[in-house]
N, C-alpha and C. Protein backbone atom coordinates (compact mmCIF):
# COMPACT_ATOMS: atom_id res chain seq x y z
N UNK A 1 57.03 140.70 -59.37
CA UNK A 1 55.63 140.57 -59.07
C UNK A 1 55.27 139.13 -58.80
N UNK A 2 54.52 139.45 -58.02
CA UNK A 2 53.94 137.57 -57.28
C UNK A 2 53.01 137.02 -58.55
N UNK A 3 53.06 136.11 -59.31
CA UNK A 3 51.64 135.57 -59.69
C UNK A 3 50.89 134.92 -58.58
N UNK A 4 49.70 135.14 -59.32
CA UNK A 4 48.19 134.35 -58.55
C UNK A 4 47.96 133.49 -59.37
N UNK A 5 47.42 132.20 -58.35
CA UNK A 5 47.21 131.14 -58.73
C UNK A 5 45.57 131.45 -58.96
N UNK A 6 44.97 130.66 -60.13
CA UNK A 6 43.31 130.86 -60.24
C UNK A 6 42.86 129.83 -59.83
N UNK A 7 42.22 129.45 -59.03
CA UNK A 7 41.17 128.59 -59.07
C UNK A 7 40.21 128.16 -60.19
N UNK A 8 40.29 126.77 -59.88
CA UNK A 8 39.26 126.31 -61.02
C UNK A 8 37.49 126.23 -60.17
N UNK A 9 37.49 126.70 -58.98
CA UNK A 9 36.27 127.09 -58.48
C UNK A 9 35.91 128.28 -58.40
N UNK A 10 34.73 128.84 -59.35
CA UNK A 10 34.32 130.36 -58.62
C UNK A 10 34.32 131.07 -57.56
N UNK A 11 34.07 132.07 -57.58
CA UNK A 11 34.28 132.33 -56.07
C UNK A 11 33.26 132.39 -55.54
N UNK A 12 33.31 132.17 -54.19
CA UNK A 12 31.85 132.20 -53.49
C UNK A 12 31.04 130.99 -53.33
N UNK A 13 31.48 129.81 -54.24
CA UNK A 13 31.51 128.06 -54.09
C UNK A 13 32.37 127.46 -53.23
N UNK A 14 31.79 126.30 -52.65
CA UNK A 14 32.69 125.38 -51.72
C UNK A 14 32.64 124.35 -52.55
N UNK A 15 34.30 123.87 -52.46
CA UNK A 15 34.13 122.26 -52.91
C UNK A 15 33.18 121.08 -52.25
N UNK A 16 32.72 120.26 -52.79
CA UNK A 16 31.36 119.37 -52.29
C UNK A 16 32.58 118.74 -51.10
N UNK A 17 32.08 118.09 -49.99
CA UNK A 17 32.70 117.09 -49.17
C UNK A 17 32.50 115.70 -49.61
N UNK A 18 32.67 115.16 -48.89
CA UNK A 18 32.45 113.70 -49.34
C UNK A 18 31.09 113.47 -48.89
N UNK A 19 30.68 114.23 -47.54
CA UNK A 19 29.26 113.70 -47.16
C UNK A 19 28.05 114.12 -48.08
N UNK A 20 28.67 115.09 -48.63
CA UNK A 20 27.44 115.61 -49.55
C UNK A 20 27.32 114.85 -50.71
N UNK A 21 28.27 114.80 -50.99
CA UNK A 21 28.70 113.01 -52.18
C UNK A 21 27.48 111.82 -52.07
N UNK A 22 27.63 111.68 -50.65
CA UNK A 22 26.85 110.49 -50.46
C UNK A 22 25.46 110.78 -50.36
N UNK A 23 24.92 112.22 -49.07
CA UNK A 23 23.83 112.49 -49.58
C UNK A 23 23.27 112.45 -51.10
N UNK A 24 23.84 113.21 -51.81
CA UNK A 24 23.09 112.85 -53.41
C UNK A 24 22.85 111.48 -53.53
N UNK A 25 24.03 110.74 -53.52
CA UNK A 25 23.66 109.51 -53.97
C UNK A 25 22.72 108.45 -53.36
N UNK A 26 22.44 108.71 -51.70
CA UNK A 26 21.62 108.61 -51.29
C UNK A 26 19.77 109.00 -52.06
N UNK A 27 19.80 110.31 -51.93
CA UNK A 27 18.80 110.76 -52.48
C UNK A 27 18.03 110.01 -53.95
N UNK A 28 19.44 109.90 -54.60
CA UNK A 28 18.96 109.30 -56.47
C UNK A 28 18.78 108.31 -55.92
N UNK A 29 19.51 107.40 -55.14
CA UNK A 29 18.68 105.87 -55.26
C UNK A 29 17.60 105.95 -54.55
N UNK A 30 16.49 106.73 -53.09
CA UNK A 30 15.08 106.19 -53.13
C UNK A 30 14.81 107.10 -53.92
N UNK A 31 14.91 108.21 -55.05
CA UNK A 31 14.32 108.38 -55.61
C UNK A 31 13.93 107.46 -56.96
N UNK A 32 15.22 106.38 -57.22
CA UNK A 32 14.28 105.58 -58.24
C UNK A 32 13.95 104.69 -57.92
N UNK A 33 14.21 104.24 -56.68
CA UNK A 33 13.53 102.92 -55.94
C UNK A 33 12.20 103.56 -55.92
N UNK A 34 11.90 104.84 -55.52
CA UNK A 34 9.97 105.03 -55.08
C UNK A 34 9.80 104.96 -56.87
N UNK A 35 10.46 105.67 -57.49
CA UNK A 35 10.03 105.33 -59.37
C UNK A 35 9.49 104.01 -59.58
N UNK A 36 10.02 103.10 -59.37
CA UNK A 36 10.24 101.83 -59.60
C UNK A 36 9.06 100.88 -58.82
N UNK A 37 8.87 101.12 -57.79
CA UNK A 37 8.42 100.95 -56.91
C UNK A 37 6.74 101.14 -57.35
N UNK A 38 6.42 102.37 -57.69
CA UNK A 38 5.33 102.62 -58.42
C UNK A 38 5.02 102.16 -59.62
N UNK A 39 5.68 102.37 -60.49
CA UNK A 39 5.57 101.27 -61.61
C UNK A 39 5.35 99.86 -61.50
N UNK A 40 6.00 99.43 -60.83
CA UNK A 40 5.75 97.83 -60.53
C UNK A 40 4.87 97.57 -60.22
N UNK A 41 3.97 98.69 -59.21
CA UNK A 41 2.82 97.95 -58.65
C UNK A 41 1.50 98.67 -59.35
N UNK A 42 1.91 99.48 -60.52
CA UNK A 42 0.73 100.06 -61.50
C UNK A 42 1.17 99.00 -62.46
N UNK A 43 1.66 98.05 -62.57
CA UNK A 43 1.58 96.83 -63.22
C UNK A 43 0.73 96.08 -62.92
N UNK A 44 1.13 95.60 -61.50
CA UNK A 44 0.59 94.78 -60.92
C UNK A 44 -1.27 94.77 -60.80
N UNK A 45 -1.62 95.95 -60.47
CA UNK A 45 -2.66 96.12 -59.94
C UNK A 45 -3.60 96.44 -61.30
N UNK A 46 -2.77 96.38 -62.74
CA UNK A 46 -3.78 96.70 -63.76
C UNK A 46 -4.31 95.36 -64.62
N UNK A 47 -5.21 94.60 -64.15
CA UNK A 47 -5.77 93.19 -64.90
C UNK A 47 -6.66 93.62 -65.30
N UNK A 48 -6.18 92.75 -66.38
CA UNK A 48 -7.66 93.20 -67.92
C UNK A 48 -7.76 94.36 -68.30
N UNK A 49 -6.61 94.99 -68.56
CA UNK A 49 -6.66 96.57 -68.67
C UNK A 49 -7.87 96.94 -70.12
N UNK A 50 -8.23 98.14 -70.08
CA UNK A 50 -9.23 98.24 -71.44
C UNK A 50 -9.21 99.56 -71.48
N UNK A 51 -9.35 100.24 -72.69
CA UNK A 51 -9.12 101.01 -73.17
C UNK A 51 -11.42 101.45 -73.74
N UNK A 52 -11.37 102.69 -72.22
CA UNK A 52 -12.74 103.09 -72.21
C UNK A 52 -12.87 104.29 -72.96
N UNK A 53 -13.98 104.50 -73.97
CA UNK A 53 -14.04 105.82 -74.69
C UNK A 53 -15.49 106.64 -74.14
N UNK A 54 -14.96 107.75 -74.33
CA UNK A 54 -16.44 108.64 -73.67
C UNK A 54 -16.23 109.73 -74.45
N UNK A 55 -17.58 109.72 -75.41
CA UNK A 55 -18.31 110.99 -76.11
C UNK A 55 -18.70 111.70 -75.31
N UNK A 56 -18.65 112.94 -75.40
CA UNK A 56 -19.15 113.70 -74.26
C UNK A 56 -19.97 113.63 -73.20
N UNK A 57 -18.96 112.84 -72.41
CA UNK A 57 -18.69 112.76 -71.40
C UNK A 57 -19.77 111.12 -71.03
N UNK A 58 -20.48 111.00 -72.39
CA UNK A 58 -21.03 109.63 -72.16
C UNK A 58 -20.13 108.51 -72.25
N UNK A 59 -20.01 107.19 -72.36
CA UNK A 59 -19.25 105.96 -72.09
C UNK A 59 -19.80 105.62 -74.28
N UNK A 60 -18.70 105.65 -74.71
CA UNK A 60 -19.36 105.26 -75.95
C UNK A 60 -18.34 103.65 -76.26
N UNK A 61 -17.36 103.78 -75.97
CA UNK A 61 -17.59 101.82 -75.86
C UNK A 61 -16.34 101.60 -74.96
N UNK A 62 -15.77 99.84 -75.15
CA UNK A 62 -14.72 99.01 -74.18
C UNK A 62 -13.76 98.24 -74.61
N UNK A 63 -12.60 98.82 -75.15
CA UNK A 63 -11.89 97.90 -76.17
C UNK A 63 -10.72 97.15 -75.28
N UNK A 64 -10.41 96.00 -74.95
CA UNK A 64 -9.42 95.65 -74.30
C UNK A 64 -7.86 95.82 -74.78
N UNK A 65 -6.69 95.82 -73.92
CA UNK A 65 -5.64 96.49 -74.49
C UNK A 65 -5.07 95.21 -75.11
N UNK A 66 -5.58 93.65 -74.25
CA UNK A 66 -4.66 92.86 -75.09
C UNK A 66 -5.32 91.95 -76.23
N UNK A 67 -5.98 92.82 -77.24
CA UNK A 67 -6.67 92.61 -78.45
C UNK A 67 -6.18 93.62 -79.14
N UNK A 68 -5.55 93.84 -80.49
CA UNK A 68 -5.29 94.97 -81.43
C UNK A 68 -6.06 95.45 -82.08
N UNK A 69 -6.42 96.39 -82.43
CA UNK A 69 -7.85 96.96 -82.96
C UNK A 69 -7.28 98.45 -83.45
N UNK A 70 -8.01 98.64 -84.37
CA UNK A 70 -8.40 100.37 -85.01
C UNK A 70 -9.91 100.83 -84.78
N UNK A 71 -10.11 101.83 -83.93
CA UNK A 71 -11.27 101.83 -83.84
C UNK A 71 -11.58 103.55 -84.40
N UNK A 72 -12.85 103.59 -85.31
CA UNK A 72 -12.89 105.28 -85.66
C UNK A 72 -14.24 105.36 -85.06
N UNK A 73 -13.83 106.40 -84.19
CA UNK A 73 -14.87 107.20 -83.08
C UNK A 73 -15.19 108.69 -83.73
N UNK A 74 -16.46 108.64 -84.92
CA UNK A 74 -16.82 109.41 -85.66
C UNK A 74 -18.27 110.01 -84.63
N UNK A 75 -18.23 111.45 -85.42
CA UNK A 75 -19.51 111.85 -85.14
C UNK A 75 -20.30 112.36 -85.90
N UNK A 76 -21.20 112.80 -85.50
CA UNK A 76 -22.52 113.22 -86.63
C UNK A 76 -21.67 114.42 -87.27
N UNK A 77 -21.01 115.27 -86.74
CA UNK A 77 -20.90 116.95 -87.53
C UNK A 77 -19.67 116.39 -87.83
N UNK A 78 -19.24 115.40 -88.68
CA UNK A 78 -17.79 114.57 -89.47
C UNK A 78 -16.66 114.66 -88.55
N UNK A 79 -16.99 115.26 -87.44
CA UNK A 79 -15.89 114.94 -85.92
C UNK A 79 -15.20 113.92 -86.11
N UNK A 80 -14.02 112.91 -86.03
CA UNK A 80 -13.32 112.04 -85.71
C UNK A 80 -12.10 111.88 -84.80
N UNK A 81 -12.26 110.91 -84.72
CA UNK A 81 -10.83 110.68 -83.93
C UNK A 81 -10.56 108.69 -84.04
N UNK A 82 -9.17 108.36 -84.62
CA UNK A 82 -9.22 107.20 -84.75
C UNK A 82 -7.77 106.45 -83.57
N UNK A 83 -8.58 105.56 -82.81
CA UNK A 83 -8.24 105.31 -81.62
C UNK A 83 -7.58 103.88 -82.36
N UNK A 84 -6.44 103.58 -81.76
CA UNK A 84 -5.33 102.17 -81.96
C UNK A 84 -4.83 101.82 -81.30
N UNK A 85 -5.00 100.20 -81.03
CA UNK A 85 -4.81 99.69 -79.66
C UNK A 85 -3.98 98.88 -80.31
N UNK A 86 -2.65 98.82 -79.54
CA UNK A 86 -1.42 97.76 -80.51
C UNK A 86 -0.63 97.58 -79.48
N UNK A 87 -0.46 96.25 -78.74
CA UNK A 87 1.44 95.51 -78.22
C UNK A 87 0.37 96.21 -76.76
N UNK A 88 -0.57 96.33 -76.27
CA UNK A 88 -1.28 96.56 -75.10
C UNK A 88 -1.04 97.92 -74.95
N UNK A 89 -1.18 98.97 -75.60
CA UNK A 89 -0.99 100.50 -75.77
C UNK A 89 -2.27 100.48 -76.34
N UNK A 90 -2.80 102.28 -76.25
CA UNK A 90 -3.95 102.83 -76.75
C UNK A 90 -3.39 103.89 -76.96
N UNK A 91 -3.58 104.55 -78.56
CA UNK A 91 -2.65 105.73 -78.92
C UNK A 91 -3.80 106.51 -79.92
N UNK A 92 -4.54 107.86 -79.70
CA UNK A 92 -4.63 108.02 -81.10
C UNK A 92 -4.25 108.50 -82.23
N UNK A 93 -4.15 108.06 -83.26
CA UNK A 93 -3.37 108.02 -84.56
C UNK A 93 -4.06 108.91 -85.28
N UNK A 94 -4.98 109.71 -85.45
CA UNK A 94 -5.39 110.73 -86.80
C UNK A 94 -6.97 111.04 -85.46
N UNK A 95 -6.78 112.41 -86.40
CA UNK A 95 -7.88 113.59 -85.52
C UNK A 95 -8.50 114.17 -86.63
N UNK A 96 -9.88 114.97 -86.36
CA UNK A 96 -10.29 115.63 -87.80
C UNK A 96 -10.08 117.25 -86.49
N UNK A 97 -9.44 117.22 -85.23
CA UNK A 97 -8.89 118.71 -84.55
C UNK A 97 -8.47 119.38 -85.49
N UNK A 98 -8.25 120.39 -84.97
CA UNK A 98 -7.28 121.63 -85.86
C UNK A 98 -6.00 121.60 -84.83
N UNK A 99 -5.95 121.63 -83.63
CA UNK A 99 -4.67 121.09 -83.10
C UNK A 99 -3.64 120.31 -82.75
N UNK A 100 -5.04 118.99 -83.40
CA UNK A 100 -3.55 117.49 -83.24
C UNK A 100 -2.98 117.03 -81.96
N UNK A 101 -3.47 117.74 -80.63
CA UNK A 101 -2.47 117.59 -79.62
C UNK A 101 -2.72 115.81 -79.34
N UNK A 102 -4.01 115.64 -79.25
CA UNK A 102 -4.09 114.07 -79.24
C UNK A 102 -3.44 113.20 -79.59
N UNK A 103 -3.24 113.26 -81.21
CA UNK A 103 -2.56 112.65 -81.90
C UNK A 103 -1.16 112.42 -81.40
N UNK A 104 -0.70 113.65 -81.17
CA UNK A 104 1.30 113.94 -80.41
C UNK A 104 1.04 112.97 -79.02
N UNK A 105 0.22 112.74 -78.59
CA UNK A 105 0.54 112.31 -77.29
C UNK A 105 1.35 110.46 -77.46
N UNK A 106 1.80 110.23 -76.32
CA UNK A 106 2.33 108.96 -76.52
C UNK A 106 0.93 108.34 -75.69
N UNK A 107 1.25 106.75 -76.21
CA UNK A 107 0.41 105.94 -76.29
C UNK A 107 0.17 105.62 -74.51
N UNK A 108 -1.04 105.30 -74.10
CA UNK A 108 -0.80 105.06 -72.75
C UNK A 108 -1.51 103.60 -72.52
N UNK A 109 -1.37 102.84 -71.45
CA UNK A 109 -1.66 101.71 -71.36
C UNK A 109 -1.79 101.16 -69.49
N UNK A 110 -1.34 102.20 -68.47
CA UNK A 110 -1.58 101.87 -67.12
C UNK A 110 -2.85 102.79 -66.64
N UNK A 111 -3.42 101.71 -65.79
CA UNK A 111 -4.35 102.30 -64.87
C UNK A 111 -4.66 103.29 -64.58
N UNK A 112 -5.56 104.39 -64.90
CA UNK A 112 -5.77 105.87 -64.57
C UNK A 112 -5.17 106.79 -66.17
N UNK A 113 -4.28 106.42 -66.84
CA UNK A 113 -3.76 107.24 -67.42
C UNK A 113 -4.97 107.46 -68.81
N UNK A 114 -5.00 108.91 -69.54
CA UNK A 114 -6.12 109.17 -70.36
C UNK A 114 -5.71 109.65 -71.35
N UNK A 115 -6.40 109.73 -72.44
CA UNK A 115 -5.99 110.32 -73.83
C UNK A 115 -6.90 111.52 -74.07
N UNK A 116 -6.72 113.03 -74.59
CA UNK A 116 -8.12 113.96 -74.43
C UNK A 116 -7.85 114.70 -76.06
N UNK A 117 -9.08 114.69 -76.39
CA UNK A 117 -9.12 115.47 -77.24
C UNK A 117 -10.32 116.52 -77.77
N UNK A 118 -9.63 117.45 -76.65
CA UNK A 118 -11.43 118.45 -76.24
C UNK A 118 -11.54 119.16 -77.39
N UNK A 119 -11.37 119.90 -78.58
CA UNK A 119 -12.40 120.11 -79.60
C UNK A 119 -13.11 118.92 -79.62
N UNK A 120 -13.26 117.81 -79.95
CA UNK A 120 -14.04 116.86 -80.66
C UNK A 120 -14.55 116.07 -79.38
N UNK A 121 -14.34 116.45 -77.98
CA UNK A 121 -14.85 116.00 -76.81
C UNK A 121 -14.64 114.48 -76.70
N UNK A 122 -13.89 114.28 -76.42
CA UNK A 122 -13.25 112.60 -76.42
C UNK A 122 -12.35 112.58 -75.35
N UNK A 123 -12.68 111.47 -74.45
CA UNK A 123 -11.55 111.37 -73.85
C UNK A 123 -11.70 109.60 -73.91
N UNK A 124 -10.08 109.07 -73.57
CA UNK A 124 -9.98 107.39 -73.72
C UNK A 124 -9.26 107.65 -72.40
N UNK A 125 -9.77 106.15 -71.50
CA UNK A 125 -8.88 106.69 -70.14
C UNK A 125 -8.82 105.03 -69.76
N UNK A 126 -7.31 104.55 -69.79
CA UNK A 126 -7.16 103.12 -68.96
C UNK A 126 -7.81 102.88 -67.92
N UNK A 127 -8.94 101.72 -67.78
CA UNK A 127 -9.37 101.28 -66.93
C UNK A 127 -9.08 99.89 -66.44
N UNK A 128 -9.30 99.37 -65.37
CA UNK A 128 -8.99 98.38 -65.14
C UNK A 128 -9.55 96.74 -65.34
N UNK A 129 -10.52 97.22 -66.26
CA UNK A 129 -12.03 96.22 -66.26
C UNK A 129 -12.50 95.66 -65.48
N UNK A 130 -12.90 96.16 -64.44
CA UNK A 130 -13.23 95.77 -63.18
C UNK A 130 -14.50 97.04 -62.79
N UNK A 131 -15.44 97.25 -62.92
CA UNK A 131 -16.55 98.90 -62.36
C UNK A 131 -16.12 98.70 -61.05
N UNK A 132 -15.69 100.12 -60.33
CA UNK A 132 -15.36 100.19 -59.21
C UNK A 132 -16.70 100.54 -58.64
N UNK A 133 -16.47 100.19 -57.10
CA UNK A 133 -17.75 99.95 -56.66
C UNK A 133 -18.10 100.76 -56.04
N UNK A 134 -17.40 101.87 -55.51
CA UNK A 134 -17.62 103.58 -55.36
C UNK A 134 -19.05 103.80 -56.14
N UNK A 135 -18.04 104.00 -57.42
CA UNK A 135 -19.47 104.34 -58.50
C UNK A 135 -20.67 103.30 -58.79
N UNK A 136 -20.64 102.29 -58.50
CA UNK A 136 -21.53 101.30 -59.06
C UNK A 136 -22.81 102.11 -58.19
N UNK A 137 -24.17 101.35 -59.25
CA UNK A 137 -25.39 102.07 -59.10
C UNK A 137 -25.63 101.01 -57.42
N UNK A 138 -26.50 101.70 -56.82
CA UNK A 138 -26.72 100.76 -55.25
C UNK A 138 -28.61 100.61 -55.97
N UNK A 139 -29.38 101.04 -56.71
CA UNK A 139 -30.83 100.39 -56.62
C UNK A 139 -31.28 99.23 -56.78
């Protein structure tokens, strides 16, 4: 009887070529060059970053990121949420939620990025300290 040799490829797979080799590797590098690329310039473009809080949905204050601070953003019905600004991060650290998701989140510190914590209606959202002029009042 003949033996059969097995393949160490399934069947119904082609071995990669070499061009497809390079495609990938093509692909991973602009994909972390555009990574990179973005980051650098959500660096760049974030001066005087500050860490804005809004009570529902009002502006309740402006803490800058490169000052360290504990700030407790209490409310009348014993609501809390205690907001910590440390090493230019804004993280919050303790909730009076029943879900905590706030708390789990990692700390954020670029342009646009927000912290939410909708039972207790809070949101903290990196701004750039700069009022954009979209929104600014025109009277």
């Amino acid at each position: 009887m003949e033996r059969m040799e097995k393949s160490a490829i399934p069947a119904g797979l082609k071995p990669m070529k070499k061009n497809d080799v390079i495609l990938i590797a093509v692909i991973l590098v602009l994909a972390l060059a555009v990574f990179g690329g973005v980051s650098f310039y959500s660096t760049l473009t974030t001066n005087e970053p500050q860490a804005v809080v809004y009570l529902d949905g009002e502006e309740w204050g402006r803490y800058p990121l490169s000052k360290d601070a504990v700030v407790e953003i209490r409310q009348e019905n014993e609501r809390y949420n205690i907001l910590q600004i440390r090493e230019g991060k804004a993280d919050i650290t303790g909730a009076s939620c029943p879900d905590r998701i706030c708390v789990n989140h990692r700390p954020v510190s670029r342009q646009g990025e927000s912290l939410v914590c909708l039972p207790n209606r809070v949101v903290v959202e990196i701004q750039n300290g700069v009022e954009s002029e979209v929104d600014a009042d025109t009277n």
